[in-house]
Each structure stands twice: as structure tokens, then as C-alpha cells.
C-alpha atoms as a PDB file:
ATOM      1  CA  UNK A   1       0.000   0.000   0.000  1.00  0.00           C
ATOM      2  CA  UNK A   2       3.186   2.567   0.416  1.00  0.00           C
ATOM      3  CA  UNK A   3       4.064   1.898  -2.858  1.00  0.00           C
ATOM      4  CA  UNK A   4       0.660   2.628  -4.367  1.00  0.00           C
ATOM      5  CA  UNK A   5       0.107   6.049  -2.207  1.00  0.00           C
ATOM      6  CA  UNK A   6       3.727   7.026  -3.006  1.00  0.00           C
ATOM      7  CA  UNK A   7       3.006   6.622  -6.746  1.00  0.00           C
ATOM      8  CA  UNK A   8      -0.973   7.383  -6.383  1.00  0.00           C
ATOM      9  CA  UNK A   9      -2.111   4.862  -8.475  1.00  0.00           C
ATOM     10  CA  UNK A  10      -3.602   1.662  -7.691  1.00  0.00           C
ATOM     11  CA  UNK A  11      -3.900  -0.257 -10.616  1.00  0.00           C
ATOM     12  CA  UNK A  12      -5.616   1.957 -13.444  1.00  0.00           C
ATOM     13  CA  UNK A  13      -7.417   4.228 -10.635  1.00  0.00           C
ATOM     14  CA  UNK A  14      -5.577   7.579 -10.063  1.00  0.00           C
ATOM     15  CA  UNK A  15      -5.921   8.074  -6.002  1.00  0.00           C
ATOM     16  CA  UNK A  16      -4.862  11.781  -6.015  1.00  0.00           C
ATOM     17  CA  UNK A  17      -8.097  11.801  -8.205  1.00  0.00           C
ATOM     18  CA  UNK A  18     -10.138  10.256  -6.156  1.00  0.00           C
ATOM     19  CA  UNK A  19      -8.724  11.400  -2.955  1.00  0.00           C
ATOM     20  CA  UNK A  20      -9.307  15.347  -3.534  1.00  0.00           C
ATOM     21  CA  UNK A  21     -12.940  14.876  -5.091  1.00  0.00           C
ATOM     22  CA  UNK A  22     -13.610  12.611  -2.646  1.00  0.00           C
ATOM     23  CA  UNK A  23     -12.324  14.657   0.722  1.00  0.00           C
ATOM     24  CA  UNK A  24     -13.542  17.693  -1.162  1.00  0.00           C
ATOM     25  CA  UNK A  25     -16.972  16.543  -1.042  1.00  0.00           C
ATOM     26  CA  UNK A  26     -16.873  15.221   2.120  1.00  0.00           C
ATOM     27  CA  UNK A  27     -15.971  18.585   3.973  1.00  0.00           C
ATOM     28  CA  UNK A  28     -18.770  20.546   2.249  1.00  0.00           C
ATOM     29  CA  UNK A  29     -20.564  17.930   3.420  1.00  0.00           C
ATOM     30  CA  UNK A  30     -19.754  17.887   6.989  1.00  0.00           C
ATOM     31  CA  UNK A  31     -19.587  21.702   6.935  1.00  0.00           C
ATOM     32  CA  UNK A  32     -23.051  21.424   5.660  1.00  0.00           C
ATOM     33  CA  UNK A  33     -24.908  18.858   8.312  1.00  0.00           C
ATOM     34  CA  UNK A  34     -22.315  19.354  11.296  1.00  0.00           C
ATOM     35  CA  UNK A  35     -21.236  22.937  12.136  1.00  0.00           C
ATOM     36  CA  UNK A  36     -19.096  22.773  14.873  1.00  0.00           C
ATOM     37  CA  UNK A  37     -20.070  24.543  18.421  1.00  0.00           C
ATOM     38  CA  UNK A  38     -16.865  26.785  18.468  1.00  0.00           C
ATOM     39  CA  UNK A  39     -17.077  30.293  19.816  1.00  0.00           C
ATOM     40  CA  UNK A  40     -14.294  31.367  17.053  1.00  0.00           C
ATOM     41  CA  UNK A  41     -14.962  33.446  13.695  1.00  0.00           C
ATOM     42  CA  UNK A  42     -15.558  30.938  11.369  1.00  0.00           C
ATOM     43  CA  UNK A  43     -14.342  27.831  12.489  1.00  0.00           C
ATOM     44  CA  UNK A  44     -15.984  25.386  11.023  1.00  0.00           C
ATOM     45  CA  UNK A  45     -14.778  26.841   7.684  1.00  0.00           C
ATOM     46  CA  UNK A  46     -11.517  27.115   8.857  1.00  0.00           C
ATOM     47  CA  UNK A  47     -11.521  23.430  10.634  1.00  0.00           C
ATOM     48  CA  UNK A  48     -13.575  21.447   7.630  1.00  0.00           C
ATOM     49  CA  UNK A  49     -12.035  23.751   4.587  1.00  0.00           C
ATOM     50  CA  UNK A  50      -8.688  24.396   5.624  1.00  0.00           C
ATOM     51  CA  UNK A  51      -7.494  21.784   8.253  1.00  0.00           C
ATOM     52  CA  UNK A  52      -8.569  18.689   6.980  1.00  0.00           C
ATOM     53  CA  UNK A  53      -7.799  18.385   3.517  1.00  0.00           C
ATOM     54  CA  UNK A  54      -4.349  19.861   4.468  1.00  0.00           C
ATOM     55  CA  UNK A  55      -4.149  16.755   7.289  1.00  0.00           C
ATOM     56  CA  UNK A  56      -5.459  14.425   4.264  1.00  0.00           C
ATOM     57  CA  UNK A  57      -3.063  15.101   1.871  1.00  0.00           C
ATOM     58  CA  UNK A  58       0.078  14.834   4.696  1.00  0.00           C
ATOM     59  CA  UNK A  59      -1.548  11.821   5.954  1.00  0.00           C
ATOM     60  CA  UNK A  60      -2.415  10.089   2.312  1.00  0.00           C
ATOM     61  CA  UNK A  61       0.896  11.244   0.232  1.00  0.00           C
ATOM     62  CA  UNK A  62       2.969  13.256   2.520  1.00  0.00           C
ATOM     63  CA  UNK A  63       2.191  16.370   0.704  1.00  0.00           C
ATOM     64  CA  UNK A  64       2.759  20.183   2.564  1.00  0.00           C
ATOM     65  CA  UNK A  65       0.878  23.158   2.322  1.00  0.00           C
ATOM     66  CA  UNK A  66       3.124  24.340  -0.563  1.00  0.00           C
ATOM     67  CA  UNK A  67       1.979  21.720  -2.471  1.00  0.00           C
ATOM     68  CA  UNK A  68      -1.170  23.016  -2.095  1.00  0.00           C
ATOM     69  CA  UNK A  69      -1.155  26.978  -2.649  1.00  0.00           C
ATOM     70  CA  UNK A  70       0.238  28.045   0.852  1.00  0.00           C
ATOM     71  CA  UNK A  71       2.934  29.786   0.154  1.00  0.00           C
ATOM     72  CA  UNK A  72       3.857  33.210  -1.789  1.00  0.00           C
ATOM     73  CA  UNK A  73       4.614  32.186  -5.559  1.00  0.00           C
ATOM     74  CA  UNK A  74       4.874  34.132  -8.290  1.00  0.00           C
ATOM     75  CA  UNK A  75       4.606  37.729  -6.794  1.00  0.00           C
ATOM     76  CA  UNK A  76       4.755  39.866  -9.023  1.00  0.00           C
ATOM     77  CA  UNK A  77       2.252  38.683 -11.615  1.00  0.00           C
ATOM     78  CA  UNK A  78       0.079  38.161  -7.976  1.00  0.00           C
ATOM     79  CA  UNK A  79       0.201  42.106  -7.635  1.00  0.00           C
ATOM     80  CA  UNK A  80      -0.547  43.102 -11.230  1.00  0.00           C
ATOM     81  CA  UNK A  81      -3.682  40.094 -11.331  1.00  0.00           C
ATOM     82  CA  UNK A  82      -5.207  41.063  -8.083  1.00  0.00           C
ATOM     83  CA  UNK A  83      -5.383  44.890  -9.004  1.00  0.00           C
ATOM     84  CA  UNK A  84      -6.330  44.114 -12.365  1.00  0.00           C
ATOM     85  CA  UNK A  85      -8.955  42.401 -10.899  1.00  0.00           C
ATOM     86  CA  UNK A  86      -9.822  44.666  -8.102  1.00  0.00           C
ATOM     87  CA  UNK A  87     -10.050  47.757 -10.316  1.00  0.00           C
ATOM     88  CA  UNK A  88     -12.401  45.934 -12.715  1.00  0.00           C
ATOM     89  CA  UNK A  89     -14.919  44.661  -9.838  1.00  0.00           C
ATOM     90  CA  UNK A  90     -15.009  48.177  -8.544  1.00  0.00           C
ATOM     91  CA  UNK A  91     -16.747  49.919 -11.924  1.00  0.00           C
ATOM     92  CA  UNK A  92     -19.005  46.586 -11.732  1.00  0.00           C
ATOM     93  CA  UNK A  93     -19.980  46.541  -8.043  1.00  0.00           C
ATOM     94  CA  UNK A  94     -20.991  50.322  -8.589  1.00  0.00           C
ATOM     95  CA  UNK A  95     -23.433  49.500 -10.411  1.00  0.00           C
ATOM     96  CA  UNK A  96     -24.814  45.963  -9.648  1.00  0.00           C
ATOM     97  CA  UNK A  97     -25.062  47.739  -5.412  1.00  0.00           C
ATOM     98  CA  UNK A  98     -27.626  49.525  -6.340  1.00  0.00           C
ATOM     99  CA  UNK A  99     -29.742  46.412  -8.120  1.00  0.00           C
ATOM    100  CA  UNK A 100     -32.896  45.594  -5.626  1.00  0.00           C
ATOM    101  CA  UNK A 101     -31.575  42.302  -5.511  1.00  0.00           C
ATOM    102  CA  UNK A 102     -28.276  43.093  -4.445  1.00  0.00           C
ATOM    103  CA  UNK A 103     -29.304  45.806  -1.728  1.00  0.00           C
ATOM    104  CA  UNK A 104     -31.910  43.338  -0.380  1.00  0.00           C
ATOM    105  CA  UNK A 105     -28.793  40.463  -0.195  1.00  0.00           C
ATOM    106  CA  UNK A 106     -25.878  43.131   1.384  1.00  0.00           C
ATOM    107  CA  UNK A 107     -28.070  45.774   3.071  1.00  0.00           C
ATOM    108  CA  UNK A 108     -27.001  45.846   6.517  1.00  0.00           C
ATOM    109  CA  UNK A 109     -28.806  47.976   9.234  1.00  0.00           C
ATOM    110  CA  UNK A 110     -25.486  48.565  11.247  1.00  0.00           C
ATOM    111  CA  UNK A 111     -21.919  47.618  10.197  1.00  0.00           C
ATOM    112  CA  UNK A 112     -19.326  47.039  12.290  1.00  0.00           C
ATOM    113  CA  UNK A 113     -16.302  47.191   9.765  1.00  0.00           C
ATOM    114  CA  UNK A 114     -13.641  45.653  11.614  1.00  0.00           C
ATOM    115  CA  UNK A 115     -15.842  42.462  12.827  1.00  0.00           C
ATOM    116  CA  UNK A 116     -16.944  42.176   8.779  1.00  0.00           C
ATOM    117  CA  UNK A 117     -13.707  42.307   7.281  1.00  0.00           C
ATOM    118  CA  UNK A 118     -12.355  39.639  10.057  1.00  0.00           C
ATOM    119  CA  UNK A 119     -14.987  37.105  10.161  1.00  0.00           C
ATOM    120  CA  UNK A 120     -15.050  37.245   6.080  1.00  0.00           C
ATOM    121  CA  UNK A 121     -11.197  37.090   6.311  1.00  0.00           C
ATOM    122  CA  UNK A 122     -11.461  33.809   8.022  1.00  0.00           C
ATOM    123  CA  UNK A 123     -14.057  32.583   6.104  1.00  0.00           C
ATOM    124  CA  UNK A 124     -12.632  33.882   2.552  1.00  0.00           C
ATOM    125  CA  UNK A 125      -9.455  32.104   3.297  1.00  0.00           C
ATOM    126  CA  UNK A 126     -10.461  28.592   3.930  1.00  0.00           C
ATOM    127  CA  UNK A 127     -12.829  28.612   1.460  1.00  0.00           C
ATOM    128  CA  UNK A 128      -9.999  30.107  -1.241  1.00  0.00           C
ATOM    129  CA  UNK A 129      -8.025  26.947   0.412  1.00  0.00           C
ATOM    130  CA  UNK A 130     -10.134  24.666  -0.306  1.00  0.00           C
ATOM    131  CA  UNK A 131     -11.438  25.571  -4.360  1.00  0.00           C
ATOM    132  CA  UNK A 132      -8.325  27.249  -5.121  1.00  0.00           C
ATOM    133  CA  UNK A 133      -5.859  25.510  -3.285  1.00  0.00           C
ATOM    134  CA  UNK A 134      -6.661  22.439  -2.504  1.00  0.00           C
ATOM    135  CA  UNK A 135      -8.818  21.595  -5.261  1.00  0.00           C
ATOM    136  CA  UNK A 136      -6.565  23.015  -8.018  1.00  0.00           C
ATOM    137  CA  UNK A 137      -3.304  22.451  -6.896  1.00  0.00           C
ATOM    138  CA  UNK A 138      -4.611  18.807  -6.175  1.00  0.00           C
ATOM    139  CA  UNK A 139      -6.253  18.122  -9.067  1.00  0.00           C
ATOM    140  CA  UNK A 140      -3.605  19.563 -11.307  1.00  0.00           C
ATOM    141  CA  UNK A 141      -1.591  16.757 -10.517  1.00  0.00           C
ATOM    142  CA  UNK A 142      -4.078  14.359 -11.898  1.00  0.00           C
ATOM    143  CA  UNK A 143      -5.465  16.449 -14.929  1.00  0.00           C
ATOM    144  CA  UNK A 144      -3.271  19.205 -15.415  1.00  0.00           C
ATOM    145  CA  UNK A 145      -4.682  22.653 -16.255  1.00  0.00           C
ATOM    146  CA  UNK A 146      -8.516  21.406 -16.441  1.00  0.00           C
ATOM    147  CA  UNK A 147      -8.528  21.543 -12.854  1.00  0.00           C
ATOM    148  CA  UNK A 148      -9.100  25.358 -13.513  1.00  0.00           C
ATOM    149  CA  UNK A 149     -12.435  24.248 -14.801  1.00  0.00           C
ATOM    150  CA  UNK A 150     -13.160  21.904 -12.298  1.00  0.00           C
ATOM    151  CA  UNK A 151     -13.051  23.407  -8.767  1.00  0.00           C
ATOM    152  CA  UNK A 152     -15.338  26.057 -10.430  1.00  0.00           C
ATOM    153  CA  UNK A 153     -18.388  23.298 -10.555  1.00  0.00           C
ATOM    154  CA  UNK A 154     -18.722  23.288  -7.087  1.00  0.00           C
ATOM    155  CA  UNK A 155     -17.510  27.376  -6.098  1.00  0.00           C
ATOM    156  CA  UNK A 156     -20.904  28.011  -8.430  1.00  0.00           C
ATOM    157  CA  UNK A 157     -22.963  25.866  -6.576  1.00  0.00           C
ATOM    158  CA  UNK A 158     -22.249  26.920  -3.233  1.00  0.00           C
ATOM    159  CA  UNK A 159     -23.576  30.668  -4.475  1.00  0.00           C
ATOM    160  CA  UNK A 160     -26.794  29.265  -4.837  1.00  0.00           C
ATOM    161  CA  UNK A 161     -29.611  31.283  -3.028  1.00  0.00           C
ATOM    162  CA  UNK A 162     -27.489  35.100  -3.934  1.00  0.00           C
ATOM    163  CA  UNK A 163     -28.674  37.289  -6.893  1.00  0.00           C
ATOM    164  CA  UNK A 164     -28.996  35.308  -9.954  1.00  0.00           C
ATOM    165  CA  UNK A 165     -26.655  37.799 -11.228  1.00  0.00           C
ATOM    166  CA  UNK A 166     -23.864  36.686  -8.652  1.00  0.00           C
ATOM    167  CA  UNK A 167     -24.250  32.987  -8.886  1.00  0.00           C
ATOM    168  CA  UNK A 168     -24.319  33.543 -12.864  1.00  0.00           C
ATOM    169  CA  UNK A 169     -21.015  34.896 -12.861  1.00  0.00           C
ATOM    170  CA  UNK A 170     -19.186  32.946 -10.983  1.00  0.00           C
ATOM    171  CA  UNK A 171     -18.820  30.539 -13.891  1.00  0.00           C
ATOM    172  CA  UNK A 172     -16.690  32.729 -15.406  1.00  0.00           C
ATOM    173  CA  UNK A 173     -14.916  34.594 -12.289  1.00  0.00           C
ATOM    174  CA  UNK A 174     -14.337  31.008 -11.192  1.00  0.00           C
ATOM    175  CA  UNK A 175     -12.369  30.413 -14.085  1.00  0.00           C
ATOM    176  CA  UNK A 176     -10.717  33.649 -14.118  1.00  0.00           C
ATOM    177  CA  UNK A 177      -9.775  32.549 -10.091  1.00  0.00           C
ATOM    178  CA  UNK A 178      -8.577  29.632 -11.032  1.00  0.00           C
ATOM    179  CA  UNK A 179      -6.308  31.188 -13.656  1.00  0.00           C
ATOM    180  CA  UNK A 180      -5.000  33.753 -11.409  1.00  0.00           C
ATOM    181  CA  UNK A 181      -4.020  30.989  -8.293  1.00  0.00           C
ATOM    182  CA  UNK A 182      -2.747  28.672 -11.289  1.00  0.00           C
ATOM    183  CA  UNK A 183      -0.715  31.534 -13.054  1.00  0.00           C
ATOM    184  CA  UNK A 184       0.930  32.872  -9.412  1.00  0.00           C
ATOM    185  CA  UNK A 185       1.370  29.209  -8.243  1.00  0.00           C
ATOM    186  CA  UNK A 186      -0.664  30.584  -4.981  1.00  0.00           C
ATOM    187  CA  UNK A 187      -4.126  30.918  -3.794  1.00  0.00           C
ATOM    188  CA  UNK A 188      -3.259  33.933  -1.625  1.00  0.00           C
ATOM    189  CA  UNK A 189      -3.907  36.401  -4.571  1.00  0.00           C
ATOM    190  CA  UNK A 190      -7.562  35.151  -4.784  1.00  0.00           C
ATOM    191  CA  UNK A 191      -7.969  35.018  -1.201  1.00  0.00           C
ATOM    192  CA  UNK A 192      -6.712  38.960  -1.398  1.00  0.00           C
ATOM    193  CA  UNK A 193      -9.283  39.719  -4.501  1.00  0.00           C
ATOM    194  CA  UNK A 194     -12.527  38.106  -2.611  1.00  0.00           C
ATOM    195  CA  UNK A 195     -12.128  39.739   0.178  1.00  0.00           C
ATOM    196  CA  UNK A 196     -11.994  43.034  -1.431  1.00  0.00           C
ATOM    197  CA  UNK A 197     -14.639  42.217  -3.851  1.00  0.00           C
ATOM    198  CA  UNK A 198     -16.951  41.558  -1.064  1.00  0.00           C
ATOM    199  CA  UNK A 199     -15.721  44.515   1.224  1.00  0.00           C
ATOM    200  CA  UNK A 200     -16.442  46.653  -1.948  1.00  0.00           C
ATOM    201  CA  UNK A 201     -20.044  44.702  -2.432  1.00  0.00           C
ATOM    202  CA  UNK A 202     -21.131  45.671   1.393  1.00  0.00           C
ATOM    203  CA  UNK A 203     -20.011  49.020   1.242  1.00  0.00           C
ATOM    204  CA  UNK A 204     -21.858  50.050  -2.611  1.00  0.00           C
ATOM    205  CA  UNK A 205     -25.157  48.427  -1.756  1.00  0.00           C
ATOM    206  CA  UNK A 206     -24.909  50.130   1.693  1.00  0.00           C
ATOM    207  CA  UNK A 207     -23.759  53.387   0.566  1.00  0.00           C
END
């Protein structure tokens, strides 16, 4: 069995394959049914997104966090993508924050700004981990650059029940996502954009 995990194969079936899908699935699913009684800013995010596939891929193939996005990368292309990216949302956010339906969804009666940012901090990053660093990083190694396409599947899905608008384009800002993580060799750069896409999202519907 160390020879097939070392090699991920076991016979024709490709177990990095079928290990990220499969523990992918499983924390949304846990997320999902059993939230976890933690008086912490997103924990069970951080616990289900971030902790455990990082724990299954040491565990399964002796793989680090590197291997899976942690880390800085390619920097400079980072900084150029994420305010590329940033400056485009902004003209679009004007605009779509004033929709009914996006008011309705980011209207807040009272906003504490430093709370916000942290608790969607913690929440942005494991969930970055887990589509744009786990998924692709660990899918890449089975299928190579479709992995872009791939961890976008389920990113869309988990908008469902925002604006139609918002869950529509995610199909293609998951793709762009993907590129950027793929292109820096680092989810932080994503992590960094949804954050201020959302900060940006509050604050125009609000305003």
C-alpha cells in the first residue's frame, strides 16, 4: 500500500483523483450537516475547509501546504492580477449595489467594519483553500490545467440562493480565479481579490 500512495495509483485508478474529489466533497458535506459549536470566527470553515484536507493530503501522500497553494509564488504577476482584478470589480460593483436584488442580499442595518472584514477574512481564506488551493493544486496533478475548470463546478454551486446575477457569474470569475491561483502558483492572490470584492459589495449596496 506505500508503494501505491507514493506513486498514487492503484492499478488503473488515479488516487490523487479520487482522494481530492472525494475529501472535497466530504468537507462541504460535513460543513453542511455538522457545524461545529466553536465560539471562534468561522471555524468550522476554517476546521472542515482548511485543516482537513491539508491533514489528508500529509496523511495520504505526505504532501505540505506548498503543495497546495500556501505559500507566496509568483509575486509579481500576484500584484498586477489582483489589481487588475480589483479595479475591474469596482466599476461593476458600482453599479450591480444599487440592483434591488443586491441591496436586499448586502443591506445591513449597522456595520461594524472591523468584525466584517475579520470574520469574512477567516471565512474567505479557507474557502480560497479549499477551491483554489486544494482543489486546483490537487487536481492539477491528476489532470493538469482542467482543474481550472473543475473546482469552479462546485464554487458556483455553493452561491446558490445570492442574486442570480452573482451565482451567474461565478462561472466565469471562477475560471478567471482559477487562472490567477494557477498563473501565481498561490491561492493567496484570490484570497486577497474576494475579500476586497466583497468589502467593496457591502459598502456600494450600503452606501
Amino acid at each position: 500500500m506505500k508503494t501505491y500512495i507514493r506513486n498514487r495509483r492503484l492499478g488503473d485508478y488515479d488516487l490523487n483523483l479520487v482522494a481530492v474529489i472525494g475529501i472535497s466533497t466530504l468537507v462541504l458535506v460535513l460543513q453542511r450537516y455538522h457545524p461545529l459549536n466553536i465560539d471562534f470566527p468561522s471555524a468550522t470553515q476554517l476546521f472542515y475547509y482548511l485543516l482537513v484536507p491539508l491533514a489528508a493530503g500529509w496523511l495520504l501522500f505526505r504532501d505540505k501546504p506548498g503543495d497546495y497553494g500556501i505559500r507566496i509564488g509568483r509575486w509579481k504577476p500576484a500584484i498586477i492580477l489582483a489589481a487588475v482584478c480589483l479595479a475591474a470589480m469596482a466599476l461593476i460593483l458600482y453599479g450591480v449595489g444599487k440592483m434591488p436584488d443586491f441591496r436586499s442580499y448586502y443591506y445591513r442595518y449597522a456595520i461594524d467594519w472591523p468584525e466584517l472584514l475579520l470574520d469574512n477574512a477567516l471565512f474567505m481564506f479557507a474557502w480560497e483553500f479549499l477551491f483554489r488551493g486544494y482543489m486546483l493544486f490537487g487536481l492539477e496533478k491528476s489532470i493538469g490545467k482542467s482543474a481550472i475548470f473543475v473546482q469552479t463546478i462546485p464554487f458556483v454551486l455553493l452561491h446558490f440562493g445570492k442574486p442570480f446575477l452573482e451565482t451567474l457569474a461565478c462561472i466565469p470569475g471562477g475560471f478567471v480565479f482559477g487562472y490567477v491561483a494557477y498563473r501565481t502558483r498561490s491561492f493567496l492572490p484570490c484570497f486577497v481579490i474576494h475579500v476586497g470584492i466583497y468589502a467593496m459589495m457591502v459598502f456600494f449596496a450600503n452606501c
